[in-house]
C-alpha atoms as a PDB file:
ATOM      1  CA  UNK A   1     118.804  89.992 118.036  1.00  0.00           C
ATOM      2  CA  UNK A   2     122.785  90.588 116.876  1.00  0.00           C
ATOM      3  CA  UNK A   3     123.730  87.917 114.713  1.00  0.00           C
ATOM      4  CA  UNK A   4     127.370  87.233 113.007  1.00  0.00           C
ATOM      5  CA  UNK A   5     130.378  85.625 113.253  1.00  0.00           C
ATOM      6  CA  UNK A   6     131.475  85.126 116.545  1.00  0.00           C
ATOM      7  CA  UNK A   7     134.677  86.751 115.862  1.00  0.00           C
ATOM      8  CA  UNK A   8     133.603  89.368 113.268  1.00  0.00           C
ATOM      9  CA  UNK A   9     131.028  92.166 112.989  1.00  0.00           C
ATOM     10  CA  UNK A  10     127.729  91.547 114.622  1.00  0.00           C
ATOM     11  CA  UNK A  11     124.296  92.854 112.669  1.00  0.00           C
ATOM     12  CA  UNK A  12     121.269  93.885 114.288  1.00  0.00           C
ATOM     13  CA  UNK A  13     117.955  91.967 112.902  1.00  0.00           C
ATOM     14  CA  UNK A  14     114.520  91.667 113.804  1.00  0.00           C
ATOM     15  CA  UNK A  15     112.865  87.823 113.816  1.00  0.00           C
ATOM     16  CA  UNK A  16     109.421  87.112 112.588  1.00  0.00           C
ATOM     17  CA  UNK A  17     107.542  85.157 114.862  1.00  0.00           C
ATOM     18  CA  UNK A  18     103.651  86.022 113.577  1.00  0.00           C
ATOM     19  CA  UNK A  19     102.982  82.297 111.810  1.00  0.00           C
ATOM     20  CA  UNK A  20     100.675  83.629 108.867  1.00  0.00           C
ATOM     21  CA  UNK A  21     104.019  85.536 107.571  1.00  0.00           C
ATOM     22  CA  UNK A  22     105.806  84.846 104.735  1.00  0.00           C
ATOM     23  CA  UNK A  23     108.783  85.679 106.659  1.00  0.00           C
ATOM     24  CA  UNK A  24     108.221  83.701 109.880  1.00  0.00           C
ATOM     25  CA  UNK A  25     111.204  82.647 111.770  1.00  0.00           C
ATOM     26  CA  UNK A  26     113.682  83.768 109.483  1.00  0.00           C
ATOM     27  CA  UNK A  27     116.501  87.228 110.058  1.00  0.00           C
ATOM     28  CA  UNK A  28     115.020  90.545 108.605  1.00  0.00           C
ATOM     29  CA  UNK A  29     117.721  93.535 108.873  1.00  0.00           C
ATOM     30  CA  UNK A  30     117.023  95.876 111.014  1.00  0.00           C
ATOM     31  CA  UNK A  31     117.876  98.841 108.274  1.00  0.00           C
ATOM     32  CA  UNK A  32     115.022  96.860 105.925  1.00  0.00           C
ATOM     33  CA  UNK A  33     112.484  97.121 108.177  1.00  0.00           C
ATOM     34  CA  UNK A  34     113.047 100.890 109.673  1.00  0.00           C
ATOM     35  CA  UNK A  35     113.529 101.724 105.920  1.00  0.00           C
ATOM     36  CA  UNK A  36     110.306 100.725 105.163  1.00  0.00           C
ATOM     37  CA  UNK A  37     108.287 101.960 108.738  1.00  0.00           C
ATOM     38  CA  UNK A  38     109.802 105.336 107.901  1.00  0.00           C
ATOM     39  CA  UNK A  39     107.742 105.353 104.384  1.00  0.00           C
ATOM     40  CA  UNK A  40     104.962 104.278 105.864  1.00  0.00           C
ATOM     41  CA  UNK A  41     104.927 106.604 108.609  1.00  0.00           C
ATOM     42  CA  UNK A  42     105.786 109.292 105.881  1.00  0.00           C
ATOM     43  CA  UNK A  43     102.937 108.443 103.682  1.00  0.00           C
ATOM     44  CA  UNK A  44     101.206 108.285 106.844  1.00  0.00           C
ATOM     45  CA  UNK A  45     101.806 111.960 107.665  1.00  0.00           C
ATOM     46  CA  UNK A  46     101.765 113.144 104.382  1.00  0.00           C
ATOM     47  CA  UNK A  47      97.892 111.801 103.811  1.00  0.00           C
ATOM     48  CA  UNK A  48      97.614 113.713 107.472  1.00  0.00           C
ATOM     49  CA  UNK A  49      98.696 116.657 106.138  1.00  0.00           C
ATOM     50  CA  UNK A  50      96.896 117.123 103.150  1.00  0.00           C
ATOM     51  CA  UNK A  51      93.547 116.655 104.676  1.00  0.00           C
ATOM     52  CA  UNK A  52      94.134 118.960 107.631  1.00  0.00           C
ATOM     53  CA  UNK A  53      95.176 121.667 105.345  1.00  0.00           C
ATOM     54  CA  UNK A  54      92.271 121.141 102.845  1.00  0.00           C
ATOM     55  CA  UNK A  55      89.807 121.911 105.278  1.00  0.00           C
END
């Protein structure tokens, strides 16, 4: 979804449509939300990584 003024700059942003969210139906920035996938992904890997190389 791009959102902004018609005339101006236009901002990508994801919408939250799961009901139990705090966040439902409201704007999140897109640079919020890959910000935090790519910790989570990192912490992800990084948990990955330790236990492959500890065995």
């Amino acid at each position: 979804m791009l959102s902004g003024k018609p005339w101006g700059v236009r901002y990508a942003n994801y919408l939250c449509q799961t009901e139990a969210c705090a966040s439902y139906g409201k704007s999140i920035a897109r640079y919020k939300v890959e910000k935090q996938m790519d910790a989570l992904l990192n912490r992800a890997l990084d948990a990955t990584n330790s236990t492959i190389i500890r065995k």
